[in-house]
PDB file of N, CA and C in Angstrom:
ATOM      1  N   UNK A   1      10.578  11.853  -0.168  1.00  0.00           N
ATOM      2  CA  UNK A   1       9.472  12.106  -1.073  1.00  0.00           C
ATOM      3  C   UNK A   1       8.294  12.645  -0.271  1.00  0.00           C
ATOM      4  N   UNK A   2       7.924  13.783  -0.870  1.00  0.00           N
ATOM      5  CA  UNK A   2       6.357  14.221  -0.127  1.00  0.00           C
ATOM      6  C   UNK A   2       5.315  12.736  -0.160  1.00  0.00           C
ATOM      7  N   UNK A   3       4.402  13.658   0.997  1.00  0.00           N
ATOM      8  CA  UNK A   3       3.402  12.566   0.668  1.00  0.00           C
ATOM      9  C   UNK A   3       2.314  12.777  -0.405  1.00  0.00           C
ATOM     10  N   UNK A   4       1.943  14.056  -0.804  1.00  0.00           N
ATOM     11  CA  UNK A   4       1.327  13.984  -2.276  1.00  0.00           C
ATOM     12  C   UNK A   4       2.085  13.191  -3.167  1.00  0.00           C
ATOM     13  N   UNK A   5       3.418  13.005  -3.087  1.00  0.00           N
ATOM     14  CA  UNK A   5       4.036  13.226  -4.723  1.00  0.00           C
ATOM     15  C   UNK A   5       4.239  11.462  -4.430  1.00  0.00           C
ATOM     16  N   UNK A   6       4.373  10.664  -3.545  1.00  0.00           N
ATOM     17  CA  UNK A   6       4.146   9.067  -3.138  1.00  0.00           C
ATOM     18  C   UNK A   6       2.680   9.084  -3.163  1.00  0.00           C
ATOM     19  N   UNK A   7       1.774   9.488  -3.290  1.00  0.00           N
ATOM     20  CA  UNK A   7       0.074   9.445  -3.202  1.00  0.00           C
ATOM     21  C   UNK A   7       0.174   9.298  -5.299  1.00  0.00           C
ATOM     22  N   UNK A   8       0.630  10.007  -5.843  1.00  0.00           N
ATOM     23  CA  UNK A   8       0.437   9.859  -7.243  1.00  0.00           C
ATOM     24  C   UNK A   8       1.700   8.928  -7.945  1.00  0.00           C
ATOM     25  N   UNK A   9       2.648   8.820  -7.393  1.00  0.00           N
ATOM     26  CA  UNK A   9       3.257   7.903  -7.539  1.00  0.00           C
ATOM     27  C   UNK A   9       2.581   6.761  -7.603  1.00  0.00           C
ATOM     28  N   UNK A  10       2.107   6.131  -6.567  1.00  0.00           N
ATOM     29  CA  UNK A  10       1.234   5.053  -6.481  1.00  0.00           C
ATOM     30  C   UNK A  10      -0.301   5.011  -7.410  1.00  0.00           C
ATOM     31  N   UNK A  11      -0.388   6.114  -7.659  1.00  0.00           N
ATOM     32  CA  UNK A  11      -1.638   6.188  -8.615  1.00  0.00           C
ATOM     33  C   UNK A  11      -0.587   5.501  -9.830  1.00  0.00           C
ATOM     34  N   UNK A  12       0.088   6.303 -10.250  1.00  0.00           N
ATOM     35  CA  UNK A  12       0.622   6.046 -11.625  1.00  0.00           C
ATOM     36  C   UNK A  12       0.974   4.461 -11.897  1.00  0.00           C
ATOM     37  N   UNK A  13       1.305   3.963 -10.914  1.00  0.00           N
ATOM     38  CA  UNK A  13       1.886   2.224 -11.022  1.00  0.00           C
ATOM     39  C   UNK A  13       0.284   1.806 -10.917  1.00  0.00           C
ATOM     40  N   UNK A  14      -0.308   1.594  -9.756  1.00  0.00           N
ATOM     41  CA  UNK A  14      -1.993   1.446 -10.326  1.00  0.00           C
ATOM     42  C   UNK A  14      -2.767   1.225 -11.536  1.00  0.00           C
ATOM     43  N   UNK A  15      -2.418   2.400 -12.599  1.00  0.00           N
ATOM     44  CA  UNK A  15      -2.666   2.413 -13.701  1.00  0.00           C
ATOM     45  C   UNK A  15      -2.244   1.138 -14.473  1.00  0.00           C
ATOM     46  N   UNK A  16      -1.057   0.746 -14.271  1.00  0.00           N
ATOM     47  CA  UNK A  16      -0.417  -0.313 -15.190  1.00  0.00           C
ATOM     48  C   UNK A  16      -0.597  -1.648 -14.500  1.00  0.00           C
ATOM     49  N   UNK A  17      -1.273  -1.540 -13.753  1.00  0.00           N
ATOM     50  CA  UNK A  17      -1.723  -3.022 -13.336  1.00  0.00           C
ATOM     51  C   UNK A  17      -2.780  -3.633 -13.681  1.00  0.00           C
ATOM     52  N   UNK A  18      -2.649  -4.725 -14.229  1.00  0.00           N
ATOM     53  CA  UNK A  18      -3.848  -5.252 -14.458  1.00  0.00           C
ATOM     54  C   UNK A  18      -4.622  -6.301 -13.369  1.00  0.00           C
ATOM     55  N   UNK A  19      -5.868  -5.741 -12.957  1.00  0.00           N
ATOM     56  CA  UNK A  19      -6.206  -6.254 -11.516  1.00  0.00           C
ATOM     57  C   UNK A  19      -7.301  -7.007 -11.890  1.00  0.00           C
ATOM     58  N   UNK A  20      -7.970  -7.236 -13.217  1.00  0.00           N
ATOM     59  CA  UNK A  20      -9.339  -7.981 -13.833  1.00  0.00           C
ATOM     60  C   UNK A  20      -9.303  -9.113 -13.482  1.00  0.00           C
ATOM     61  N   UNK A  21      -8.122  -9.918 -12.925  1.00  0.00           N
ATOM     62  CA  UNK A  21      -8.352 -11.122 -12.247  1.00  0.00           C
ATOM     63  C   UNK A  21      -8.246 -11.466 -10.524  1.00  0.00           C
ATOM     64  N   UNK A  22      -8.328  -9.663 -10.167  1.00  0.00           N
ATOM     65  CA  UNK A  22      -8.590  -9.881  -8.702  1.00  0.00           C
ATOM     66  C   UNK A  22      -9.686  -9.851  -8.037  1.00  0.00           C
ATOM     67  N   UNK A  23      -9.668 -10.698  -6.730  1.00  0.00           N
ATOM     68  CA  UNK A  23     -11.077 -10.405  -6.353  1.00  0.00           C
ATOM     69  C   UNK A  23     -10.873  -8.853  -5.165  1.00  0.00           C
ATOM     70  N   UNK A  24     -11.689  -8.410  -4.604  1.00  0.00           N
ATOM     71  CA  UNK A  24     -11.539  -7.109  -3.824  1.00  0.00           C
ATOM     72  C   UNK A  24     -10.416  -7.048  -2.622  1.00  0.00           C
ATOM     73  N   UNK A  25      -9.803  -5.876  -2.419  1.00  0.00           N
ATOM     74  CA  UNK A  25      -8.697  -5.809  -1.950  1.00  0.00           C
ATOM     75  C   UNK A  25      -9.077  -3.975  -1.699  1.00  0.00           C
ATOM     76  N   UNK A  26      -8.677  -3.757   0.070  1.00  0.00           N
ATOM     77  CA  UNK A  26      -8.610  -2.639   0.745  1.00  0.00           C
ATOM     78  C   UNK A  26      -7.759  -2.680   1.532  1.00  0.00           C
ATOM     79  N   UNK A  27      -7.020  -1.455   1.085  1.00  0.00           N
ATOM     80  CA  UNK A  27      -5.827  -1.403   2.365  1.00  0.00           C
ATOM     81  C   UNK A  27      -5.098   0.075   2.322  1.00  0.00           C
ATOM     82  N   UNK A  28      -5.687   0.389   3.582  1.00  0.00           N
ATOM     83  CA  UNK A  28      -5.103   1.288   4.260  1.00  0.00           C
ATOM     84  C   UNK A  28      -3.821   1.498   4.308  1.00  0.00           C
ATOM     85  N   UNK A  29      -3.141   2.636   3.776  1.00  0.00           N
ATOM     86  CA  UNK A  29      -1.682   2.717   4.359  1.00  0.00           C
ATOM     87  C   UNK A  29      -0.940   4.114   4.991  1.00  0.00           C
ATOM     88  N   UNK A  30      -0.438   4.036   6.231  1.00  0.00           N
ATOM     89  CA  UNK A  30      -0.689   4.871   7.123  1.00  0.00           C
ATOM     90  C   UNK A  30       1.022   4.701   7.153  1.00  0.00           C
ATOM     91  N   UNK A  31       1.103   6.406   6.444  1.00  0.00           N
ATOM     92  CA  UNK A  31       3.121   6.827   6.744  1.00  0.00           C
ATOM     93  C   UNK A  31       3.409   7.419   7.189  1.00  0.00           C
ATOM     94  N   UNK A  32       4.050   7.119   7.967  1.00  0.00           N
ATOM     95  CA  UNK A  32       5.071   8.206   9.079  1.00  0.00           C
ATOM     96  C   UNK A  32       5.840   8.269   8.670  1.00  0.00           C
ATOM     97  N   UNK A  33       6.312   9.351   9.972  1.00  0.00           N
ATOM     98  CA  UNK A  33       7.886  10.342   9.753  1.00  0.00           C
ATOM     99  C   UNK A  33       7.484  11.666   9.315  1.00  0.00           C
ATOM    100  N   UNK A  34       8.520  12.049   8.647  1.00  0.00           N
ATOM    101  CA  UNK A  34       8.346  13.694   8.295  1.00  0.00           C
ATOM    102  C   UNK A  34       7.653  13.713   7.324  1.00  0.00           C
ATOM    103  N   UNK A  35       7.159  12.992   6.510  1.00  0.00           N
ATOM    104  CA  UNK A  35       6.102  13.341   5.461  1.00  0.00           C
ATOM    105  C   UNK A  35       4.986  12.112   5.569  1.00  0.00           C
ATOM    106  N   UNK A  36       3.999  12.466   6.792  1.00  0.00           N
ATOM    107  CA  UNK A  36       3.307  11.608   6.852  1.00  0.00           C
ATOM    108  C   UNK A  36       2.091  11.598   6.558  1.00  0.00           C
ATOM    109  N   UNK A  37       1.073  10.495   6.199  1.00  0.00           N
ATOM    110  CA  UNK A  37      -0.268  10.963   5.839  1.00  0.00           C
ATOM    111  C   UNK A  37      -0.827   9.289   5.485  1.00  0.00           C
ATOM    112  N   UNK A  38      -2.173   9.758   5.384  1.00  0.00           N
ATOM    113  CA  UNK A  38      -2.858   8.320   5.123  1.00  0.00           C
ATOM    114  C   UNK A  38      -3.375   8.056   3.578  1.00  0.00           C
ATOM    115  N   UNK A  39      -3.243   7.302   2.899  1.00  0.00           N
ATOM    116  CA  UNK A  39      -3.997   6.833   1.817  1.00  0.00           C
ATOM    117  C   UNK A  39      -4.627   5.362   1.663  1.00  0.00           C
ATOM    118  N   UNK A  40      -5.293   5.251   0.562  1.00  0.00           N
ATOM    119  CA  UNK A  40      -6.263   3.791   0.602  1.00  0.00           C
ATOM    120  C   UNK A  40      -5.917   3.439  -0.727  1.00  0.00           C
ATOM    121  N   UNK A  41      -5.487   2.132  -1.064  1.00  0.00           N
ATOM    122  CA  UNK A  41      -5.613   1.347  -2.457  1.00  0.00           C
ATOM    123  C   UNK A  41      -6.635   0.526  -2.492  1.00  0.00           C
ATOM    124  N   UNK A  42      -7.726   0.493  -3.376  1.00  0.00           N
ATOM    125  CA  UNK A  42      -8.786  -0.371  -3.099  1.00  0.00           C
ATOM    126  C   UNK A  42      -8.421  -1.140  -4.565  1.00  0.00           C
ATOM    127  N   UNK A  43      -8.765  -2.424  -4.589  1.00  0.00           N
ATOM    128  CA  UNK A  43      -9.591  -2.873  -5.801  1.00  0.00           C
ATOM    129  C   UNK A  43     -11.004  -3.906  -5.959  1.00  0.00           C
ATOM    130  N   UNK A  44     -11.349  -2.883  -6.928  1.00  0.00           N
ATOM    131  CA  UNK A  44     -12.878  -3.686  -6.823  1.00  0.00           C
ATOM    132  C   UNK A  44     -13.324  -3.622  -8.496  1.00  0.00           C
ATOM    133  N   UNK A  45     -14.271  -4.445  -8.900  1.00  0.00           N
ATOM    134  CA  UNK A  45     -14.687  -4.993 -10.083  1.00  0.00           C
ATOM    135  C   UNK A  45     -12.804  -4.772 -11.374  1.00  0.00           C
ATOM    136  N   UNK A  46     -12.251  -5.068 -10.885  1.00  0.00           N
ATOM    137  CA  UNK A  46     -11.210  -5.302 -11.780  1.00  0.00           C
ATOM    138  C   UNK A  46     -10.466  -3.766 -12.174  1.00  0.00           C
ATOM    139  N   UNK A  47     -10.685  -2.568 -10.935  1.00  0.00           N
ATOM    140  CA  UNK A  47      -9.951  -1.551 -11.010  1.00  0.00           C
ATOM    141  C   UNK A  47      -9.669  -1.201 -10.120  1.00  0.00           C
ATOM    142  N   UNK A  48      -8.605  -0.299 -10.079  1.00  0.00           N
ATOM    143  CA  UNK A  48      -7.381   0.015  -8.969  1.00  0.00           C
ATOM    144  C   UNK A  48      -7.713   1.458  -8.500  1.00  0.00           C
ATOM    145  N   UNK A  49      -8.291   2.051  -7.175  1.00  0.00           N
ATOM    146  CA  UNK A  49      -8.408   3.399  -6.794  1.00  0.00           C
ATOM    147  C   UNK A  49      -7.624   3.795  -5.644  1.00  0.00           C
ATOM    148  N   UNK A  50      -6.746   4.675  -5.889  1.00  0.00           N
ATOM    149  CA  UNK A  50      -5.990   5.203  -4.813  1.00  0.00           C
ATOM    150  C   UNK A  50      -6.649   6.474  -4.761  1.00  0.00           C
ATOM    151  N   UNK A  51      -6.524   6.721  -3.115  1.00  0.00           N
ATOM    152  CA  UNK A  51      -6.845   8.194  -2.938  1.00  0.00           C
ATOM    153  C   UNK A  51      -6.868   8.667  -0.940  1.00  0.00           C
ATOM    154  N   UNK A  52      -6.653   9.826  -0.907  1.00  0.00           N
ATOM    155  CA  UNK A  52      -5.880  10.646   0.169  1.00  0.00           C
ATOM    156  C   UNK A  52      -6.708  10.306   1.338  1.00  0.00           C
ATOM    157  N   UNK A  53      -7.642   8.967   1.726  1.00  0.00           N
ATOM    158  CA  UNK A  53      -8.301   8.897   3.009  1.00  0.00           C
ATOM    159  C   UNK A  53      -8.132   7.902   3.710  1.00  0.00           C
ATOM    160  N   UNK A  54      -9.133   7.913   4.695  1.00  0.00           N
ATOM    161  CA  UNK A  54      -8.828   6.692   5.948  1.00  0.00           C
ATOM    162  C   UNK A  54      -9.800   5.965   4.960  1.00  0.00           C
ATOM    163  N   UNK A  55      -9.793   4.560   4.633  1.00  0.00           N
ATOM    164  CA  UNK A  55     -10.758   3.597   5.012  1.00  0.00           C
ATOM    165  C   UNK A  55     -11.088   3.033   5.923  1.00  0.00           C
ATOM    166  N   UNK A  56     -12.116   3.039   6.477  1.00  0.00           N
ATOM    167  CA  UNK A  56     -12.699   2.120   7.624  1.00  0.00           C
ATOM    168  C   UNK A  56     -13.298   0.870   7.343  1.00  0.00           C
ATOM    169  N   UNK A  57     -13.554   0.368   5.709  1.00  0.00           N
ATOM    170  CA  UNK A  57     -14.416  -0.760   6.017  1.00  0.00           C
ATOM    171  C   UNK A  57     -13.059  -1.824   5.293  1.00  0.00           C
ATOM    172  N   UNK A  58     -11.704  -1.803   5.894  1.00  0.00           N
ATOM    173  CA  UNK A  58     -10.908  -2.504   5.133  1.00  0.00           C
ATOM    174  C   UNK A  58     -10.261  -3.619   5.556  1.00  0.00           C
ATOM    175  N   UNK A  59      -9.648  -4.580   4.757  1.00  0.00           N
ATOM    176  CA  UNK A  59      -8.698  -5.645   4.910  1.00  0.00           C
ATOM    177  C   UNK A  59      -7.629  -5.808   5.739  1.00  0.00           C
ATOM    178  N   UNK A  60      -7.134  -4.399   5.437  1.00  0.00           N
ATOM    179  CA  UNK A  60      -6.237  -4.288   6.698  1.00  0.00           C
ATOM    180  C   UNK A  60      -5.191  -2.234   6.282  1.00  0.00           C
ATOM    181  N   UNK A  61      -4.667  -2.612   7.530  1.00  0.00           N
ATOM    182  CA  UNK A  61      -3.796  -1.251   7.482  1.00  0.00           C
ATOM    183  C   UNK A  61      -2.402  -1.476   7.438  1.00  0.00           C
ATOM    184  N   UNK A  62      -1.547  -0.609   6.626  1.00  0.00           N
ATOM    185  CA  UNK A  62       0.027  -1.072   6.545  1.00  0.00           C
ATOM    186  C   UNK A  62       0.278   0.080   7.288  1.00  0.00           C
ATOM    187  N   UNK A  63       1.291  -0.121   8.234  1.00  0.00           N
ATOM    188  CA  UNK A  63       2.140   1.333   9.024  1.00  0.00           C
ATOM    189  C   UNK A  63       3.262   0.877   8.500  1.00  0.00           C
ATOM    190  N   UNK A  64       4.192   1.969   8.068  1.00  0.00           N
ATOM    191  CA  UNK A  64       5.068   2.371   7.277  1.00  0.00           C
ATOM    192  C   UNK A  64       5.735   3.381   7.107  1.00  0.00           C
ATOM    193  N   UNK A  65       7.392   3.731   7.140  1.00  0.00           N
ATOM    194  CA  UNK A  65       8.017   4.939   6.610  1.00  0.00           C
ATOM    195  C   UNK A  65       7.749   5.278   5.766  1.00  0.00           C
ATOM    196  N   UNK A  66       7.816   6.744   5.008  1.00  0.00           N
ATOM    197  CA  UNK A  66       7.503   6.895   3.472  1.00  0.00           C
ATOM    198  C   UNK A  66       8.868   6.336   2.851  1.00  0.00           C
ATOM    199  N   UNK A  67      10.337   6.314   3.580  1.00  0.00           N
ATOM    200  CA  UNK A  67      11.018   5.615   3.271  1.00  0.00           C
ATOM    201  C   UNK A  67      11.176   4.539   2.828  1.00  0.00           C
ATOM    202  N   UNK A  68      10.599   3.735   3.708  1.00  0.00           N
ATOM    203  CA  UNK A  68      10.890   2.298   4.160  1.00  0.00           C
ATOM    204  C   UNK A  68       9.811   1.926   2.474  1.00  0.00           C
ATOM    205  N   UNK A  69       8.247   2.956   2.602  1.00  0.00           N
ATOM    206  CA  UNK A  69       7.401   2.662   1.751  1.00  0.00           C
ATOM    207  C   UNK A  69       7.900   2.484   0.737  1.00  0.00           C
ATOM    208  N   UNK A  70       8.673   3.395  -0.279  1.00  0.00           N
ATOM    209  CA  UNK A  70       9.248   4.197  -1.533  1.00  0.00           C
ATOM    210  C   UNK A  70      10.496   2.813  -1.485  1.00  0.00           C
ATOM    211  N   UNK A  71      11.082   2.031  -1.046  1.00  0.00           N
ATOM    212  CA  UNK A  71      12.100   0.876  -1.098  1.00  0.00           C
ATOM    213  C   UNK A  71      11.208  -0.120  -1.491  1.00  0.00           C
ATOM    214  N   UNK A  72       9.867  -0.317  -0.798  1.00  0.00           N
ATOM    215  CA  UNK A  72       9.493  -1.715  -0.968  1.00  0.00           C
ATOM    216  C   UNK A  72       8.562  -1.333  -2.131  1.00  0.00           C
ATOM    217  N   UNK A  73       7.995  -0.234  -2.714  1.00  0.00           N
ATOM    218  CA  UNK A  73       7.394   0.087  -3.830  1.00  0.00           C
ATOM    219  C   UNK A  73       8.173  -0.363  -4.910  1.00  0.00           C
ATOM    220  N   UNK A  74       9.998  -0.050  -4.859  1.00  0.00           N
ATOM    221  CA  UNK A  74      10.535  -0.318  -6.107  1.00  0.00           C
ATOM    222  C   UNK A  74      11.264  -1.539  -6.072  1.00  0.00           C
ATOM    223  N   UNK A  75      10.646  -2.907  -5.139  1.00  0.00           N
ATOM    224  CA  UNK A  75      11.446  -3.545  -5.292  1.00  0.00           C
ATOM    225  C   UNK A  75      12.829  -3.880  -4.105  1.00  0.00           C
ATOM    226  N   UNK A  76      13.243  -3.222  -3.636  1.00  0.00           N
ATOM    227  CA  UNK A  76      14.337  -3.190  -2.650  1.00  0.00           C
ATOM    228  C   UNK A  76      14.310  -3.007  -1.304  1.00  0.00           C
ATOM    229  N   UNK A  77      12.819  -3.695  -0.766  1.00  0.00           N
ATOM    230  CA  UNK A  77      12.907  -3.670   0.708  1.00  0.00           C
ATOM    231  C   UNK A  77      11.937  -4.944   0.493  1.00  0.00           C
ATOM    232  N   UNK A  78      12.328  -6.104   0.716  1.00  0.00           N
ATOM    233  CA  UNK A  78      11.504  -7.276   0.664  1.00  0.00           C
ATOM    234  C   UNK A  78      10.087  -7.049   2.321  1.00  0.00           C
ATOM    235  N   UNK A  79       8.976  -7.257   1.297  1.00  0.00           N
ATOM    236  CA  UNK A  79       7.642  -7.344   2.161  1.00  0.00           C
ATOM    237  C   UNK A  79       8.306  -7.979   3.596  1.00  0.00           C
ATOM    238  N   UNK A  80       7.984  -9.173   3.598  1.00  0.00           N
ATOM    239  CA  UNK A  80       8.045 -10.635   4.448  1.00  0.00           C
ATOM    240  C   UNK A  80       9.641  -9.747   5.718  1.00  0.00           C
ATOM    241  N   UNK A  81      10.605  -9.189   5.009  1.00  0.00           N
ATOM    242  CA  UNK A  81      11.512  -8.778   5.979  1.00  0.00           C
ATOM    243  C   UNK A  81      11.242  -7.090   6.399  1.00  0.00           C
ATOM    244  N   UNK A  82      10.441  -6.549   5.658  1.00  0.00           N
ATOM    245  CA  UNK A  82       9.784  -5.329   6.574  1.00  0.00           C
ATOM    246  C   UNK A  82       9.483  -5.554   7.711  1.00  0.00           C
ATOM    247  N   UNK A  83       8.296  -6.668   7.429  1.00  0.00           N
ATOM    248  CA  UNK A  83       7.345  -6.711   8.551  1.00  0.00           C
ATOM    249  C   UNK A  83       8.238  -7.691   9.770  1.00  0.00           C
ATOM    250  N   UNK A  84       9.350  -8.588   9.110  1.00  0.00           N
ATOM    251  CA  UNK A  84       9.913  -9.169  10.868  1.00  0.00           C
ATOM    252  C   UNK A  84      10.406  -8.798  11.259  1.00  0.00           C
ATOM    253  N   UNK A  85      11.148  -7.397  10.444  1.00  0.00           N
ATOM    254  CA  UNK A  85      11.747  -6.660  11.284  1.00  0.00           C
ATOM    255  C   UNK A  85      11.435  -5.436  12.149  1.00  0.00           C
ATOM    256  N   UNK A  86      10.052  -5.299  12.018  1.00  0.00           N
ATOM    257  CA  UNK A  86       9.433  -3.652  12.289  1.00  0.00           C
ATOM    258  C   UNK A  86       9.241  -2.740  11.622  1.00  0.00           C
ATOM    259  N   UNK A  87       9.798  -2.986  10.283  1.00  0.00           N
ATOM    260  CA  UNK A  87       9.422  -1.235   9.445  1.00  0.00           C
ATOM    261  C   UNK A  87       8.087  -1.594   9.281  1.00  0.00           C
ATOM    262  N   UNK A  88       7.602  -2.296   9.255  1.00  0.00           N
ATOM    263  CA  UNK A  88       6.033  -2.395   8.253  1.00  0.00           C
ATOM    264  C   UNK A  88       5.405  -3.245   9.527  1.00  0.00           C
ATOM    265  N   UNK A  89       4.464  -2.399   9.909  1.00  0.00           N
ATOM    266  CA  UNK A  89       3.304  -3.219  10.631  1.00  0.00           C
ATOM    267  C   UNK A  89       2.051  -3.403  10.192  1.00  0.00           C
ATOM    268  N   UNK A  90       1.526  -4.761  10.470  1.00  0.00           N
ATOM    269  CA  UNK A  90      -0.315  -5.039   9.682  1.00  0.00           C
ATOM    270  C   UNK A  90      -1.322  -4.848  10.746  1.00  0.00           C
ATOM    271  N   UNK A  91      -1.852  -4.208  10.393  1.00  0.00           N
ATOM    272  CA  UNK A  91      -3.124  -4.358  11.583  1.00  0.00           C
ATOM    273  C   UNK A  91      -4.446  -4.744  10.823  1.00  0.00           C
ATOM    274  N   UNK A  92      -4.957  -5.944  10.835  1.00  0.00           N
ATOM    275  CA  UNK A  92      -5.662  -7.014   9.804  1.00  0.00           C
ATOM    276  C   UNK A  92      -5.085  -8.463   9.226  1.00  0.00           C
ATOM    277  N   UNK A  93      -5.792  -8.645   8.089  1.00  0.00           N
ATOM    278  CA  UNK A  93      -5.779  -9.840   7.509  1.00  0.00           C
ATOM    279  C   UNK A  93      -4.439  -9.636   7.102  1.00  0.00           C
ATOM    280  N   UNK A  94      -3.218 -10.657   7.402  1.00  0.00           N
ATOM    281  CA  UNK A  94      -1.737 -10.525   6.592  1.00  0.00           C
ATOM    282  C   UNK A  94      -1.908 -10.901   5.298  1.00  0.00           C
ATOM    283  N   UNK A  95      -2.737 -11.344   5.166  1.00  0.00           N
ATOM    284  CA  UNK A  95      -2.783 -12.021   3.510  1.00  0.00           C
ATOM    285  C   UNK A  95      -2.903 -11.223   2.856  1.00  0.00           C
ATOM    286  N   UNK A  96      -3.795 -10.539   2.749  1.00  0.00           N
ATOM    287  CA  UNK A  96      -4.490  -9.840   2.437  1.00  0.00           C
ATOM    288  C   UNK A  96      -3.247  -8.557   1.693  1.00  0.00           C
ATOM    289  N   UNK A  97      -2.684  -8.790   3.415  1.00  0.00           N
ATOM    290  CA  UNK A  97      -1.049  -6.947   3.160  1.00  0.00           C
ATOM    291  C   UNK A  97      -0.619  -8.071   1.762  1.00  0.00           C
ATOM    292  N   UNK A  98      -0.260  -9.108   2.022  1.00  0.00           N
ATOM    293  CA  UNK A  98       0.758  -9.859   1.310  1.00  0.00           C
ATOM    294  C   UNK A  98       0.245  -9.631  -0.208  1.00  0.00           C
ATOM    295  N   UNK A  99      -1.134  -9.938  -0.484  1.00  0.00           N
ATOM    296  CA  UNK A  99      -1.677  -9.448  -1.703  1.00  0.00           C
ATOM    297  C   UNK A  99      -1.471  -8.265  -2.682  1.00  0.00           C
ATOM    298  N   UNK A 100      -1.182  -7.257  -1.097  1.00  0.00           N
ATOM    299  CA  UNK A 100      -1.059  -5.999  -1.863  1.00  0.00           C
ATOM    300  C   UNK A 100       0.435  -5.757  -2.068  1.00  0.00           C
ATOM    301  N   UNK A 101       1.324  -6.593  -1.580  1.00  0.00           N
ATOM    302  CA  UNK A 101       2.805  -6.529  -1.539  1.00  0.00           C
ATOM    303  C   UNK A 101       3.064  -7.089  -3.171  1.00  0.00           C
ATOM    304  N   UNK A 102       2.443  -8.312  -3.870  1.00  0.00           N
ATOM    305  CA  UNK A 102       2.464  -8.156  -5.483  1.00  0.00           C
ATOM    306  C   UNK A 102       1.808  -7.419  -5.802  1.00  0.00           C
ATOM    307  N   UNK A 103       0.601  -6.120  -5.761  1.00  0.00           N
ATOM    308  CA  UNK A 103       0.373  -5.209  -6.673  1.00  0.00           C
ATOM    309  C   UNK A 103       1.517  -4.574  -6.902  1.00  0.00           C
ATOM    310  N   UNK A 104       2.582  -4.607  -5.950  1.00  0.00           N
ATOM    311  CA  UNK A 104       3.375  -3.302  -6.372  1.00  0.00           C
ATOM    312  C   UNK A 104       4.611  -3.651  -6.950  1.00  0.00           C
ATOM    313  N   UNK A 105       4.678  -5.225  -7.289  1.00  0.00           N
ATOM    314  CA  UNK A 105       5.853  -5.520  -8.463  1.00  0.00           C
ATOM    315  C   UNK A 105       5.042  -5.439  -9.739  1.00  0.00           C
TER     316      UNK A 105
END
């Protein structure tokens, strides 16, 4: 998958989340490989913004295949065994990744 077309992908699931009972959440996610690039999921006052940049003032950063990404987006690459195994690295608060690991069921 390109990385535009995983950048609106993730917009589109965004949409259907209901986040009005979260408190704020930033996280960087930084994909490699052949279609690589950076984007940010923020949420703040009870809405969800994805979009094509670095954040700097965030929770944390996920490194990630767009592969590895696009498995654990739908379900079929469990969070908790990304990260012990190496596909998924945190650089920040883990909780925080872990938070953003249920936005995306």
């Amino acid at each position: 998958m390109k990385f535009d077309e995983l950048v609106s992908k993730v917009r589109e699931t965004a949409q259907k989340v209901d986040a009005s009972n979260m408190g704020f959440l930033a996280v960087q996610i930084n994909i490699t490989g052949k279609d690589s690039g950076v984007f940010y999921v923020e949420v703040k006052d009870g809405k969800i913004n994805v979009e094509p940049y670095d954040y700097h003032d965030r929770n944390c950063a996920i490194t990630i295949s767009s592969a590895d990404f696009v498995k654990l987006a739908n379900g079929k690459l469990d969070p908790v065994l990304a990260f012990t195994t190496g596909k998924l690295k945190v650089d920040g608060d883990i909780g925080k990744a872990l938070e953003f690991s249920k936005l995306l069921k």
